[in-house]
N, C-alpha and C. Protein backbone atom coordinates (compact mmCIF):
# COMPACT_ATOMS: atom_id res chain seq x y z
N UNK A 1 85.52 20.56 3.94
CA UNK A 1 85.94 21.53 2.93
C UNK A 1 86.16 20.87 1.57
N UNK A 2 86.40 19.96 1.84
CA UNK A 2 86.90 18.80 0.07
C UNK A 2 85.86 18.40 -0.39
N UNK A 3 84.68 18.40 0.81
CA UNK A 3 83.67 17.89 -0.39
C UNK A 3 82.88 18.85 -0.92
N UNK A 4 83.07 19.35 -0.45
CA UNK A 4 82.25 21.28 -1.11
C UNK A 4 82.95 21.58 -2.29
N UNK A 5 84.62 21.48 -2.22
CA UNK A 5 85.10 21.96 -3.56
C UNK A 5 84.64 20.66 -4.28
N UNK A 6 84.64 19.19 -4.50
CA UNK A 6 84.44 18.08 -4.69
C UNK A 6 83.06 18.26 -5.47
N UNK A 7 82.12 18.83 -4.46
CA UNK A 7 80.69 19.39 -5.24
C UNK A 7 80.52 20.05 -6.11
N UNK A 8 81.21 21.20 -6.00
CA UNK A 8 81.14 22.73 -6.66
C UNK A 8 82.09 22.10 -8.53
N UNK A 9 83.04 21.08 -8.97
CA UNK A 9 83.59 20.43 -9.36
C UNK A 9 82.60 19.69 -10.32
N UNK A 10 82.07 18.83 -9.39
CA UNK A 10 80.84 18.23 -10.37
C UNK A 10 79.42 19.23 -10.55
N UNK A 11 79.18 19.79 -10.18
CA UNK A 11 78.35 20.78 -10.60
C UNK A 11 79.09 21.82 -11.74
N UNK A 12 80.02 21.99 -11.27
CA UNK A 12 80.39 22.87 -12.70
C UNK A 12 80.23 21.97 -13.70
N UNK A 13 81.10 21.03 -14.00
CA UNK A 13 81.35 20.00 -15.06
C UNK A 13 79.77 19.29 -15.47
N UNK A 14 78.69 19.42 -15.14
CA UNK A 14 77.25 18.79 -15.01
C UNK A 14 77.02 20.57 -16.12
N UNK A 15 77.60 21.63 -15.41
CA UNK A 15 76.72 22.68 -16.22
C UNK A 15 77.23 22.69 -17.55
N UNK A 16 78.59 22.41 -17.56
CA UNK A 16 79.11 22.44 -18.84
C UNK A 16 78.14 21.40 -20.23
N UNK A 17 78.30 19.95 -19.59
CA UNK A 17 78.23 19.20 -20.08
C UNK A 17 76.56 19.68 -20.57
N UNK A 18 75.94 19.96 -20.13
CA UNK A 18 74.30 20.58 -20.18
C UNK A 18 74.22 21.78 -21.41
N UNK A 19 75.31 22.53 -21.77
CA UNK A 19 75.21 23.55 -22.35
C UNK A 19 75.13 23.23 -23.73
N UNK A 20 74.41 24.14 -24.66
CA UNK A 20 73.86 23.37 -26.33
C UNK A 20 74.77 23.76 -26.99
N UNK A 21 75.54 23.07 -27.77
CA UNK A 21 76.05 23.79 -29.24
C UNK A 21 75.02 24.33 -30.33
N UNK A 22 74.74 25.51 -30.51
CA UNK A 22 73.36 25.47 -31.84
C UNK A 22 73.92 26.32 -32.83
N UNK A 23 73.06 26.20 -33.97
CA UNK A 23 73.64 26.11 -35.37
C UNK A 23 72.44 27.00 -36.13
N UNK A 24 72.23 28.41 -36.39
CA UNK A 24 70.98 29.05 -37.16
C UNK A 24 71.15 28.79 -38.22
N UNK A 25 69.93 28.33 -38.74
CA UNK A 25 69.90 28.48 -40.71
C UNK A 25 68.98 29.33 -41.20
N UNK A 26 69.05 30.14 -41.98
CA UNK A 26 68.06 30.80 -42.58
C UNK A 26 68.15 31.16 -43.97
N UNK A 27 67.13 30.72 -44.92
CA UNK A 27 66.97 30.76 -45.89
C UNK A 27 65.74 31.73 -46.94
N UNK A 28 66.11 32.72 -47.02
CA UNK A 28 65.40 33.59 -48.07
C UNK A 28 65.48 33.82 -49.04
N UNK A 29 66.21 35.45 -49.40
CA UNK A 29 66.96 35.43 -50.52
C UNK A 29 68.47 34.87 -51.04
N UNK A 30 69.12 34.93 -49.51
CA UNK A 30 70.22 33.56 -49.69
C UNK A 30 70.54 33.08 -47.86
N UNK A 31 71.10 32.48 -47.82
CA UNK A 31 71.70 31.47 -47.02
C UNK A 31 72.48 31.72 -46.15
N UNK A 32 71.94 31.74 -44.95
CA UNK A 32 72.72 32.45 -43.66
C UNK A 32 73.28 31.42 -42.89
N UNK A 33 74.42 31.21 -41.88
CA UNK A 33 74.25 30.05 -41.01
C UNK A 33 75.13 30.82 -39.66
N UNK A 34 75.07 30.41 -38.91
CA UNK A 34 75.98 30.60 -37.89
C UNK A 34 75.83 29.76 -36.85
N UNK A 35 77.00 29.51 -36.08
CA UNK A 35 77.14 28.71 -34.93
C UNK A 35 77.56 29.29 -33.56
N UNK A 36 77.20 28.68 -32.37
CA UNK A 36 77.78 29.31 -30.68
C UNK A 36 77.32 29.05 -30.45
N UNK A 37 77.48 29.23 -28.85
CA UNK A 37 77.24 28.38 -27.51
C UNK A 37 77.32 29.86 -26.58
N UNK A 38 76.13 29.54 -25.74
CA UNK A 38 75.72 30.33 -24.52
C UNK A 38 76.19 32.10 -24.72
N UNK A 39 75.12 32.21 -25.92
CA UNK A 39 74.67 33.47 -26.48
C UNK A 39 75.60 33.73 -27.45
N UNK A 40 76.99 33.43 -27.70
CA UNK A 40 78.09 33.55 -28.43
C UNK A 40 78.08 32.91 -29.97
N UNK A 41 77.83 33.69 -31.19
CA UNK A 41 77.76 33.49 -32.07
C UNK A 41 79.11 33.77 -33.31
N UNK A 42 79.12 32.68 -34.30
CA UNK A 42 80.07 33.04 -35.23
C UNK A 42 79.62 32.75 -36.58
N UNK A 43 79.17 33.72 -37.45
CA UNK A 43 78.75 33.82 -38.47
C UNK A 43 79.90 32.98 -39.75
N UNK A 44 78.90 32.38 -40.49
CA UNK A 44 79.70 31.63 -41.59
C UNK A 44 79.60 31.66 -42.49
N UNK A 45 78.18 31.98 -42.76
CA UNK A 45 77.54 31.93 -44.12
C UNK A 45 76.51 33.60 -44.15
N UNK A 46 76.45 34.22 -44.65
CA UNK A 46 77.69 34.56 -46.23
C UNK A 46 78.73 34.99 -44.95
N UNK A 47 80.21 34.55 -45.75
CA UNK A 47 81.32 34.87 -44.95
C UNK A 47 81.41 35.94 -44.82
N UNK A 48 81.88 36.39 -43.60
CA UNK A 48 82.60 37.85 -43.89
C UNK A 48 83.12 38.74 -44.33
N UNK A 49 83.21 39.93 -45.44
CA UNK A 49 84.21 40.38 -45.78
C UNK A 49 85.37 40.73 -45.31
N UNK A 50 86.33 40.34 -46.01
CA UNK A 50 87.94 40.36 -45.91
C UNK A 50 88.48 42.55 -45.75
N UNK A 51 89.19 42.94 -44.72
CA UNK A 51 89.42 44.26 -45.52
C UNK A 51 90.25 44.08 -46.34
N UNK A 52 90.65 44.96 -46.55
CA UNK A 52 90.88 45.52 -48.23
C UNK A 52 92.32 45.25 -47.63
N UNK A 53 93.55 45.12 -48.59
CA UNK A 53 94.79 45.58 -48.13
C UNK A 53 95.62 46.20 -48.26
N UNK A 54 96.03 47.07 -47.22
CA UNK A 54 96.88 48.51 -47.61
C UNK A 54 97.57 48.67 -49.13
N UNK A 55 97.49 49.57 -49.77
CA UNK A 55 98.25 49.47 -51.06
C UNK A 55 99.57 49.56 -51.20
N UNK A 56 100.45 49.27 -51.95
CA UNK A 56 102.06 49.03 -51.79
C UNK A 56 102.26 50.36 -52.51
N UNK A 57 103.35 50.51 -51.29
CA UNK A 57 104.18 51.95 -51.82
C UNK A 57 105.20 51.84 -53.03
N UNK A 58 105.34 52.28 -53.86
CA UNK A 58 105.87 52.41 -54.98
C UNK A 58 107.54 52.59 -54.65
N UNK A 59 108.49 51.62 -55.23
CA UNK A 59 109.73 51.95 -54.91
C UNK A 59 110.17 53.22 -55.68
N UNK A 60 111.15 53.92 -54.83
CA UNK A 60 111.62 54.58 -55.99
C UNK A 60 112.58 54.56 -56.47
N UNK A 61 113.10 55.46 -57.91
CA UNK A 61 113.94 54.42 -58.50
C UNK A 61 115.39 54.76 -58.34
N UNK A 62 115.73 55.96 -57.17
CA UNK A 62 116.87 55.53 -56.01
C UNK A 62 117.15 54.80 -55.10
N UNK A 63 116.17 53.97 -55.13
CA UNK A 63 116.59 52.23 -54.16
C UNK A 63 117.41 52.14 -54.76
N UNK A 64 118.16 51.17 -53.90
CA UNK A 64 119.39 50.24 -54.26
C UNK A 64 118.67 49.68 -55.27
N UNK A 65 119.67 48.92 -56.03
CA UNK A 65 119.89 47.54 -56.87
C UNK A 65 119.28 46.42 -56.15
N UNK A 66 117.98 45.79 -57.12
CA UNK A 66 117.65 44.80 -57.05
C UNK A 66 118.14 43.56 -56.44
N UNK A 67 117.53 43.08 -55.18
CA UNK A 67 118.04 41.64 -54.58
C UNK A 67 118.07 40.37 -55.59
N UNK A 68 119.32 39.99 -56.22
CA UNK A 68 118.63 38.60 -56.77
C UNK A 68 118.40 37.56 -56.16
N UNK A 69 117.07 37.11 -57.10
CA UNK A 69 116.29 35.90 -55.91
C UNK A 69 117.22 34.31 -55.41
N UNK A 70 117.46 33.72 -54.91
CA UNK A 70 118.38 32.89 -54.81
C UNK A 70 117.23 31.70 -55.62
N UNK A 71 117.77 30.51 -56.48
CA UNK A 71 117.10 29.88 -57.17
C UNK A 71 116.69 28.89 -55.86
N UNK A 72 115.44 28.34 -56.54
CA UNK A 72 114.68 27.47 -55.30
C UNK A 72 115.36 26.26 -55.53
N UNK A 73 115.27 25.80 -54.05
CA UNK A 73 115.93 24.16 -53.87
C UNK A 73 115.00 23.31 -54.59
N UNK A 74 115.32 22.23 -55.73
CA UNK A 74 114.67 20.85 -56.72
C UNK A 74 114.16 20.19 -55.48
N UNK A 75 112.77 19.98 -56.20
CA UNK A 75 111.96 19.97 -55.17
C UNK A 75 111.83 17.98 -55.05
N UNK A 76 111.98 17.60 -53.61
CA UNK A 76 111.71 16.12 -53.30
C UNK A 76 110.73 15.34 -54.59
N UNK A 77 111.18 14.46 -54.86
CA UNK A 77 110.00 12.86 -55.24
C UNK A 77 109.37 12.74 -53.66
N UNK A 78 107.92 13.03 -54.04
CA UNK A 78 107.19 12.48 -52.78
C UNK A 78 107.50 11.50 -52.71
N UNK A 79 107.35 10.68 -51.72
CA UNK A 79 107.89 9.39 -50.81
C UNK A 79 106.52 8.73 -50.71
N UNK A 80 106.99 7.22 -51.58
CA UNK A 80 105.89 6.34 -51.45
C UNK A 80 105.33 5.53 -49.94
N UNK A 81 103.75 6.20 -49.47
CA UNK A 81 103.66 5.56 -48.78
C UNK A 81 102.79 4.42 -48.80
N UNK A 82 102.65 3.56 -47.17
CA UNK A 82 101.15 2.42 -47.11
C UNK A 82 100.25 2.90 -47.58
N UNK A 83 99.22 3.12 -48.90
CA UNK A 83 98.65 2.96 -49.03
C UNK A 83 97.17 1.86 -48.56
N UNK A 84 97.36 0.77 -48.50
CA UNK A 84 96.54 -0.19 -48.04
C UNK A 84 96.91 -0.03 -46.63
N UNK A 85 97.41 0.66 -45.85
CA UNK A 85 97.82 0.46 -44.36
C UNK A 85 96.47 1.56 -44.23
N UNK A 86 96.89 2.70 -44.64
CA UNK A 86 96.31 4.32 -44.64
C UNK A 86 94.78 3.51 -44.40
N UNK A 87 94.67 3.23 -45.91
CA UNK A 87 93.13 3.12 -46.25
C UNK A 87 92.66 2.35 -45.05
N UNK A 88 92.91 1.00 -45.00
CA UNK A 88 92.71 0.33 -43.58
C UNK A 88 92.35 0.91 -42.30
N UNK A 89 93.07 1.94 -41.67
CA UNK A 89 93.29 2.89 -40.96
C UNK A 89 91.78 3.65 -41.15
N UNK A 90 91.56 4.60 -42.14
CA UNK A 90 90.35 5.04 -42.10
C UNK A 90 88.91 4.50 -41.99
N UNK A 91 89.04 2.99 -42.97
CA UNK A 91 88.02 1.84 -42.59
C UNK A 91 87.58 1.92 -41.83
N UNK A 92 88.73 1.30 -40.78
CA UNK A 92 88.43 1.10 -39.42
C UNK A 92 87.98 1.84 -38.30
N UNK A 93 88.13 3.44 -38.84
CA UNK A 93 87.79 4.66 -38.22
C UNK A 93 86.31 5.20 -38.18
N UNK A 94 86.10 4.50 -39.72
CA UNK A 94 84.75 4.63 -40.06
C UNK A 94 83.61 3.78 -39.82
N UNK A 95 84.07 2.35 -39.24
CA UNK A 95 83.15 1.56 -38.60
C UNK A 95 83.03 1.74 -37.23
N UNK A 96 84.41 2.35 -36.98
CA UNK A 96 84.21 2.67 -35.13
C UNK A 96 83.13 4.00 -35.11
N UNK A 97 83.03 5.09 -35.87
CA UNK A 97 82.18 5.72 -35.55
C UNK A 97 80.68 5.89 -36.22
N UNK A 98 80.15 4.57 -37.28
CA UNK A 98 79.26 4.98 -37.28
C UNK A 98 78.41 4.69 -36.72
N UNK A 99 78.02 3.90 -35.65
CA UNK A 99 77.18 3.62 -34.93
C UNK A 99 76.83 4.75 -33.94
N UNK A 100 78.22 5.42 -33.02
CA UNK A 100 77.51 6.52 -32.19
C UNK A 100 77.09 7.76 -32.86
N UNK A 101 77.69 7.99 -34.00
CA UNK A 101 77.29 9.04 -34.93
C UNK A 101 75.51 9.01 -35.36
N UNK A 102 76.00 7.82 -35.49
CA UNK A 102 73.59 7.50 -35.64
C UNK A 102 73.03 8.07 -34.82
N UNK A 103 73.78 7.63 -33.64
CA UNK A 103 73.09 7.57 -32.36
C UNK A 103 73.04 9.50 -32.15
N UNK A 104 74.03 9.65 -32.41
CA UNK A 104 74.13 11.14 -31.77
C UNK A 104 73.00 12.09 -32.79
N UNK A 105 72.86 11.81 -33.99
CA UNK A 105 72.05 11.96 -34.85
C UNK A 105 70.95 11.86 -34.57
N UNK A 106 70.22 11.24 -33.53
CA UNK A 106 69.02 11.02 -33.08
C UNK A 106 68.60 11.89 -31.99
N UNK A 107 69.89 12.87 -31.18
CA UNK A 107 69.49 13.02 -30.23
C UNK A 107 69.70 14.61 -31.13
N UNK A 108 69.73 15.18 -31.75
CA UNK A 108 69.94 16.16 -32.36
C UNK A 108 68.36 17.09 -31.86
N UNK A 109 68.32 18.26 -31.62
CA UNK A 109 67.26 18.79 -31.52
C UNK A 109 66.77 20.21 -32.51
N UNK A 110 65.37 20.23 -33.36
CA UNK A 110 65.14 21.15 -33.89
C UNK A 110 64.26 22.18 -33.71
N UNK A 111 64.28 23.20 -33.36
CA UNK A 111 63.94 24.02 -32.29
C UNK A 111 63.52 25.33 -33.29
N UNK A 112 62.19 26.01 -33.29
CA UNK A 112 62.55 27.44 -34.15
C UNK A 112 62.26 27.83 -35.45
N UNK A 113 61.36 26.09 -35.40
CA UNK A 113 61.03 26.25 -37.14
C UNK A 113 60.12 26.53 -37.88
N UNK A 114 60.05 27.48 -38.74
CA UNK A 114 59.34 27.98 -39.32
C UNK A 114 59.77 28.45 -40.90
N UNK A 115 58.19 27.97 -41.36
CA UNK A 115 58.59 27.45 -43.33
C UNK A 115 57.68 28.17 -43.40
N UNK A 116 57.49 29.42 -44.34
CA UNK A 116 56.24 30.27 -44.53
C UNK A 116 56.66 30.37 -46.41
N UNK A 117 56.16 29.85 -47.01
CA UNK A 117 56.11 29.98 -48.76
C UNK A 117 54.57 30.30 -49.34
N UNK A 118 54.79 31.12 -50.50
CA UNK A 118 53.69 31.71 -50.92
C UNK A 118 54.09 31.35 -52.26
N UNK A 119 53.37 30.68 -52.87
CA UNK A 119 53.32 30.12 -54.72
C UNK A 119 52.79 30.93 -55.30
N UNK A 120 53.34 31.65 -56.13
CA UNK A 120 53.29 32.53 -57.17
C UNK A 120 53.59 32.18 -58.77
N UNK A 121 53.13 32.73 -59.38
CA UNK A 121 53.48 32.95 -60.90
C UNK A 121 52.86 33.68 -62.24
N UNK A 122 53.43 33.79 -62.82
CA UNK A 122 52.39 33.87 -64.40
C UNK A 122 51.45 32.89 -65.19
N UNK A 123 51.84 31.31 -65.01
CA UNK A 123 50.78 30.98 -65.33
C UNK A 123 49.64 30.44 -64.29
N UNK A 124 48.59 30.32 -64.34
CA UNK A 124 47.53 29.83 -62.77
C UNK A 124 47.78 28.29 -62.43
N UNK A 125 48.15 27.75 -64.37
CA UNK A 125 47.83 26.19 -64.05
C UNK A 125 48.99 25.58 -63.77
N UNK A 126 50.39 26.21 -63.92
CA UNK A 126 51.99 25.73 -63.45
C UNK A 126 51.71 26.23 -62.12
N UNK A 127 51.11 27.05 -61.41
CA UNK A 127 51.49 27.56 -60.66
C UNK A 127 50.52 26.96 -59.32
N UNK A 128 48.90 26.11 -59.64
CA UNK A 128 48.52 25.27 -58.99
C UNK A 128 49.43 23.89 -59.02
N UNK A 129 49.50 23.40 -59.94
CA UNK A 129 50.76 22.23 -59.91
C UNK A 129 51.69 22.59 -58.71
N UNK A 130 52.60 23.70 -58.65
CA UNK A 130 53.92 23.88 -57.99
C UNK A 130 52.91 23.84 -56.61
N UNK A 131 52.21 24.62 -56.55
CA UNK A 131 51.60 23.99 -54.87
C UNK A 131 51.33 22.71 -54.56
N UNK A 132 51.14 22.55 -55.43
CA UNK A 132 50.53 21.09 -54.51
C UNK A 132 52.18 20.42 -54.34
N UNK A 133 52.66 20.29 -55.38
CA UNK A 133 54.14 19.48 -55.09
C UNK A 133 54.68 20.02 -54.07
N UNK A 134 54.80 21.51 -53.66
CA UNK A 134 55.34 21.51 -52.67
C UNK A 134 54.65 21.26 -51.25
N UNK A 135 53.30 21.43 -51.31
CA UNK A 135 52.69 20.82 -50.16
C UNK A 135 53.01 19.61 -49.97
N UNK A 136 53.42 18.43 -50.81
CA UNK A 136 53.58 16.91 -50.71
C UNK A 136 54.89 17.02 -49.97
N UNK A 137 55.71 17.55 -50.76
CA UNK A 137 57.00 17.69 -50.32
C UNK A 137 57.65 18.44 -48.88
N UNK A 138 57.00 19.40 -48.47
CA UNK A 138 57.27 19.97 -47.33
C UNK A 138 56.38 19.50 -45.98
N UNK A 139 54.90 19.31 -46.38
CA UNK A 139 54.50 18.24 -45.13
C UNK A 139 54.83 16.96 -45.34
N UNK A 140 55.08 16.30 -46.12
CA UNK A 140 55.47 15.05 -46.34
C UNK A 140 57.30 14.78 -45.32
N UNK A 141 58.05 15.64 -45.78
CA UNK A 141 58.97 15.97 -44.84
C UNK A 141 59.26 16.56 -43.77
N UNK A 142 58.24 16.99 -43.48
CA UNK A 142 57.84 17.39 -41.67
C UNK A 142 57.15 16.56 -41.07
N UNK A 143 56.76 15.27 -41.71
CA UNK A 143 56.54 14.45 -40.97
C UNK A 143 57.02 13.41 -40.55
N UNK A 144 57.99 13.45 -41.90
CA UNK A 144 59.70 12.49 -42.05
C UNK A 144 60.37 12.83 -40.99
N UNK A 145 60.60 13.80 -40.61
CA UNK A 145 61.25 14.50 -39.64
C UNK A 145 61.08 14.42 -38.13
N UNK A 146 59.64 14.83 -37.96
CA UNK A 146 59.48 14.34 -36.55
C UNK A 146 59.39 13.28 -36.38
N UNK A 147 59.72 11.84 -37.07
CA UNK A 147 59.85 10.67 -36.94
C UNK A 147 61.53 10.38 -36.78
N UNK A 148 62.02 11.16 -37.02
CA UNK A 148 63.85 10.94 -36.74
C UNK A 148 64.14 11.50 -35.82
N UNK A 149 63.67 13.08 -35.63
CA UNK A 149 64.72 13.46 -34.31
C UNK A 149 63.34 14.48 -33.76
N UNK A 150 63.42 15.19 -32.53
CA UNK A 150 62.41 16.14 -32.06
C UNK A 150 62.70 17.61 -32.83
N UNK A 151 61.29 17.77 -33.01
CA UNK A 151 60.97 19.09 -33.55
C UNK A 151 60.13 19.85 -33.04
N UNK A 152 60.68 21.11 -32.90
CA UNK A 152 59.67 21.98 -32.52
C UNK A 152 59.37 23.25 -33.44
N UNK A 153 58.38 23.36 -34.14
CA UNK A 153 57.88 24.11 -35.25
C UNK A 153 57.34 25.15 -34.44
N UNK A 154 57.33 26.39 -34.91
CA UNK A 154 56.73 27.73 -34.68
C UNK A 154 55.81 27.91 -35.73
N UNK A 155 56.11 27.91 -36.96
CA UNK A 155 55.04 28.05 -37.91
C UNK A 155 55.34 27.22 -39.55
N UNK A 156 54.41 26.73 -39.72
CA UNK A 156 54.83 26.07 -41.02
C UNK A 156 53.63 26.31 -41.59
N UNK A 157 53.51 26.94 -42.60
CA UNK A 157 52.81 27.50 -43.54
C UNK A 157 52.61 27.73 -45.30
N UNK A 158 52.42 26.87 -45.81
CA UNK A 158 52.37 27.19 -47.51
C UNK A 158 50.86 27.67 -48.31
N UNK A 159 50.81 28.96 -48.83
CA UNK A 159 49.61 29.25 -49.73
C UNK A 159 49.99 29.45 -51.13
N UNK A 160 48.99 29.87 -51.57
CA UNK A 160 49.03 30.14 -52.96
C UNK A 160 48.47 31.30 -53.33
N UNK A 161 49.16 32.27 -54.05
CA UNK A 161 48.66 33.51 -54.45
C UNK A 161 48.84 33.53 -55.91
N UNK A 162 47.70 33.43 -56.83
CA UNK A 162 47.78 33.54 -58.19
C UNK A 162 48.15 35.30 -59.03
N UNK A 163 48.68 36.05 -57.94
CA UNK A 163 48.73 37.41 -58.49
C UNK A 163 49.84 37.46 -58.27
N UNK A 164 50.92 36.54 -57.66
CA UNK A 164 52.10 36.89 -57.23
C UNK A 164 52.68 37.09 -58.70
N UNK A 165 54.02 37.25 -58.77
CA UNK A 165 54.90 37.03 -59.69
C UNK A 165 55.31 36.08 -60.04
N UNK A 166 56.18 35.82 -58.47
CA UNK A 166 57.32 34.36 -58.55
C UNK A 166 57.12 34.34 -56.64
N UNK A 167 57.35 32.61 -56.34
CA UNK A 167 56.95 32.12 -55.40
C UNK A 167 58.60 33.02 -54.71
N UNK A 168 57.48 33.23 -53.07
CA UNK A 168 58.90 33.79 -52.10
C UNK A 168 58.71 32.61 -51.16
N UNK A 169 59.82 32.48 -50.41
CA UNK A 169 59.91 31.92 -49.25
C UNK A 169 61.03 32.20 -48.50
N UNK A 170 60.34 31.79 -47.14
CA UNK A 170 61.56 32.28 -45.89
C UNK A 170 61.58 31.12 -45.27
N UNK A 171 62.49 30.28 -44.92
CA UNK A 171 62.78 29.14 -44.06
C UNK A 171 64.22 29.28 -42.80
N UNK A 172 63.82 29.19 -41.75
CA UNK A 172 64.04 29.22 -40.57
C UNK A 172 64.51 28.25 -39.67
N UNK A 173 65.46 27.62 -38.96
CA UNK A 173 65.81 26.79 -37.83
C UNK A 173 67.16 26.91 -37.33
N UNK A 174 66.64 26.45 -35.73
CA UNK A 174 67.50 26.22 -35.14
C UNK A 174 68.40 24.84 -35.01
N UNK A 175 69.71 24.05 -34.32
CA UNK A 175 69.47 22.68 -34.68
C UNK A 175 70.48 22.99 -33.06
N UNK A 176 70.33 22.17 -32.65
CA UNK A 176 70.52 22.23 -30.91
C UNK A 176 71.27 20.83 -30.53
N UNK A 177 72.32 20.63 -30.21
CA UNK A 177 72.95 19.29 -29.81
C UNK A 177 73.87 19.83 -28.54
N UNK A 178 73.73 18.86 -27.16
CA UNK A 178 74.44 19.39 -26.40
C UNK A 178 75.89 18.92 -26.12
N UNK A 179 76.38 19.40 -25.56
CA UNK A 179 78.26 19.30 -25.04
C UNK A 179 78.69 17.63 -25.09
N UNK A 180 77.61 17.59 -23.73
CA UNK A 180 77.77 16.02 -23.08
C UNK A 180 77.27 14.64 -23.80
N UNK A 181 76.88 15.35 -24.71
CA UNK A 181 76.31 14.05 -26.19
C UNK A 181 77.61 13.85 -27.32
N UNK A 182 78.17 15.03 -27.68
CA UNK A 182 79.29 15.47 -28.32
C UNK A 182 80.04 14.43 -27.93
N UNK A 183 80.65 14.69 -26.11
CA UNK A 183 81.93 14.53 -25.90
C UNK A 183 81.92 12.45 -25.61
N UNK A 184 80.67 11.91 -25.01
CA UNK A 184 80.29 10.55 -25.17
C UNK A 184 80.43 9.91 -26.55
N UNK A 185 80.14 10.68 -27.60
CA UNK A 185 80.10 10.31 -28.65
C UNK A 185 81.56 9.88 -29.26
N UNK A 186 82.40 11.38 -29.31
CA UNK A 186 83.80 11.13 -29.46
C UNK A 186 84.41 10.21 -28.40
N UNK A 187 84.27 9.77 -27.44
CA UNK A 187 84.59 8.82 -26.45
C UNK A 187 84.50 7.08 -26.95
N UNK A 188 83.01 7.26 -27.32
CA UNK A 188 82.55 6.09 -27.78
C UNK A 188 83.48 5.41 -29.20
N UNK A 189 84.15 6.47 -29.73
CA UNK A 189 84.47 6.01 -30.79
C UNK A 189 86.00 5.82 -30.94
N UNK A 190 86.27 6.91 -29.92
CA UNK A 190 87.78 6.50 -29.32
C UNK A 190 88.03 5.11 -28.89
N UNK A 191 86.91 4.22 -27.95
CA UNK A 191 87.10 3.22 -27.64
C UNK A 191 86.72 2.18 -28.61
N UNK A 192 86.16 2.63 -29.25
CA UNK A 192 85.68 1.50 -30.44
C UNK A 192 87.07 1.27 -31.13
N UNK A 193 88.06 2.12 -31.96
CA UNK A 193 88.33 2.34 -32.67
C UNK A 193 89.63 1.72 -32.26
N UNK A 194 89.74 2.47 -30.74
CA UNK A 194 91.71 1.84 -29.64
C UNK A 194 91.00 -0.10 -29.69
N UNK A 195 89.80 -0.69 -29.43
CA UNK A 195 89.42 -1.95 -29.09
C UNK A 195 90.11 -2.76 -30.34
N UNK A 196 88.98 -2.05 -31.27
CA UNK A 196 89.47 -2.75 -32.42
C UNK A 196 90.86 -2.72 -33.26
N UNK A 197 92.18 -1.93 -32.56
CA UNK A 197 93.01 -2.04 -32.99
C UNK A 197 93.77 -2.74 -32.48
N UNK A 198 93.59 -3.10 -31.20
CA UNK A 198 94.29 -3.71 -30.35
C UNK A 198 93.57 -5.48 -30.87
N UNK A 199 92.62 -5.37 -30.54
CA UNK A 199 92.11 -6.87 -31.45
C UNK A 199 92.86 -7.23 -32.11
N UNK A 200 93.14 -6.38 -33.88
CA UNK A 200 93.41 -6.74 -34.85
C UNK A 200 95.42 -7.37 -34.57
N UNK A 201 95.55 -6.19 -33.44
CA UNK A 201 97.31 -6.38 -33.24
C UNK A 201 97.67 -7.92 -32.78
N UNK A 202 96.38 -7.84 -31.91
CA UNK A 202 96.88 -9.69 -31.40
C UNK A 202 96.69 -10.61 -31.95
N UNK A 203 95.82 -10.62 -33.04
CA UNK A 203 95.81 -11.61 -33.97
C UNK A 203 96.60 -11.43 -35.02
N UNK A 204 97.63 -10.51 -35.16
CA UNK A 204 98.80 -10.57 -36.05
C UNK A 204 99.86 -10.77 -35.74
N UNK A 205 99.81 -11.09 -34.14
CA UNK A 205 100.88 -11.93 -33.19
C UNK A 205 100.64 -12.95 -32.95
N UNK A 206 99.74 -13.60 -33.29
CA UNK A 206 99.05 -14.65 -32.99
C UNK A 206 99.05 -15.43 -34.09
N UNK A 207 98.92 -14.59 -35.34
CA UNK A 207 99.66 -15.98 -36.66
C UNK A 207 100.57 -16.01 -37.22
């Protein structure tokens, strides 16, 4: 019976660890993003509107007499702290994690992408120029790209229409990193970070 629950235990914790954090971007007329995990989404970009808030009822002017405000307590001299301790502190925070941060950076996945732009304008000969730069620039960086982390493109597409107005574009992706990369990562740096403090402690007992 213990090793069944024992199983059922690491199989859960295996599904967890398996599950993606992903992140939509989309870019048209403006800038969408949202984030969730296993269908569950939370929109960020454009934020949400706030409601409105109820409007204040008007006293009237048979209320009592005005509360007077009690004057505020003189407020503390902030308190000088370590400075060079602090800073130290973050240093050291920042060498412990950039190595798995690279690392986790690599395993990042891009999933969903699709660049569809159409070059437009009023004049023909600004408006052959702007193609080509952006052809340099957008395959030139899709190829940058699948050299850093995996990509998976749906459509990537740039033309040129000399009748347009003004160039449109729609840009599209997903970015996919899972649980169990996350939580190694923050691990990795936990131990980097406890190693190297403990290092530094014994050699300040030590001279």
């Amino acid at each position: 019976m213990g090793f069944w629950i024992l199983g059922g235990i690491v199989l859960a914790l295996a599904a967890i660890l398996s599950l993606s954090v992903a992140a939509d971007v989309r870019y048209a007329e403006e800038l969408s993003l949202s984030v969730g995990i296993c269908g569950f989404r939370c929109r960020l970009l454009p934020a949400p509107e706030k409601p409105a808030p109820p409007p204040r009822r008007k006293k009237s002017a048979a209320s009592g007499k005005k509360r007077k405000k009690k004057p505020a307590p003189p407020e503390k001299p902030p308190e000088k702290g370590d400075l060079k301790g602090t800073f130290q502190i973050i240093w050291d925070l920042l060498k412990a994690a950039l190595p798995p941060v690279g690392e986790l950076l690599g395993k990042v996945r891009l999933v969903r992408l699709r660049v569809l732009v159409t070059v437009g304008g009023s004049d023909a000969a600004e408006t052959a120029l702007e193609y080509g730069r952006l052809c340099a620039l957008v395959y030139g960086g899709y190829a940058a790209l699948q050299s850093l982390i995996r990509v998976k493109a749906e459509r990537v597409e740039l033309n040129c229409d000399f009748l347009a107005p003004e160039t449109v574009q729609e840009i599209s992706f997903r970015l996919k990193l899972r649980v169990g990369s996350i939580l190694w990562a923050a691990l990795r740096i936990a131990f980097r970070f406890l190693t190297h403090t403990i290092r530094k402690e014994r050699q300040r007992n030590a001279a």
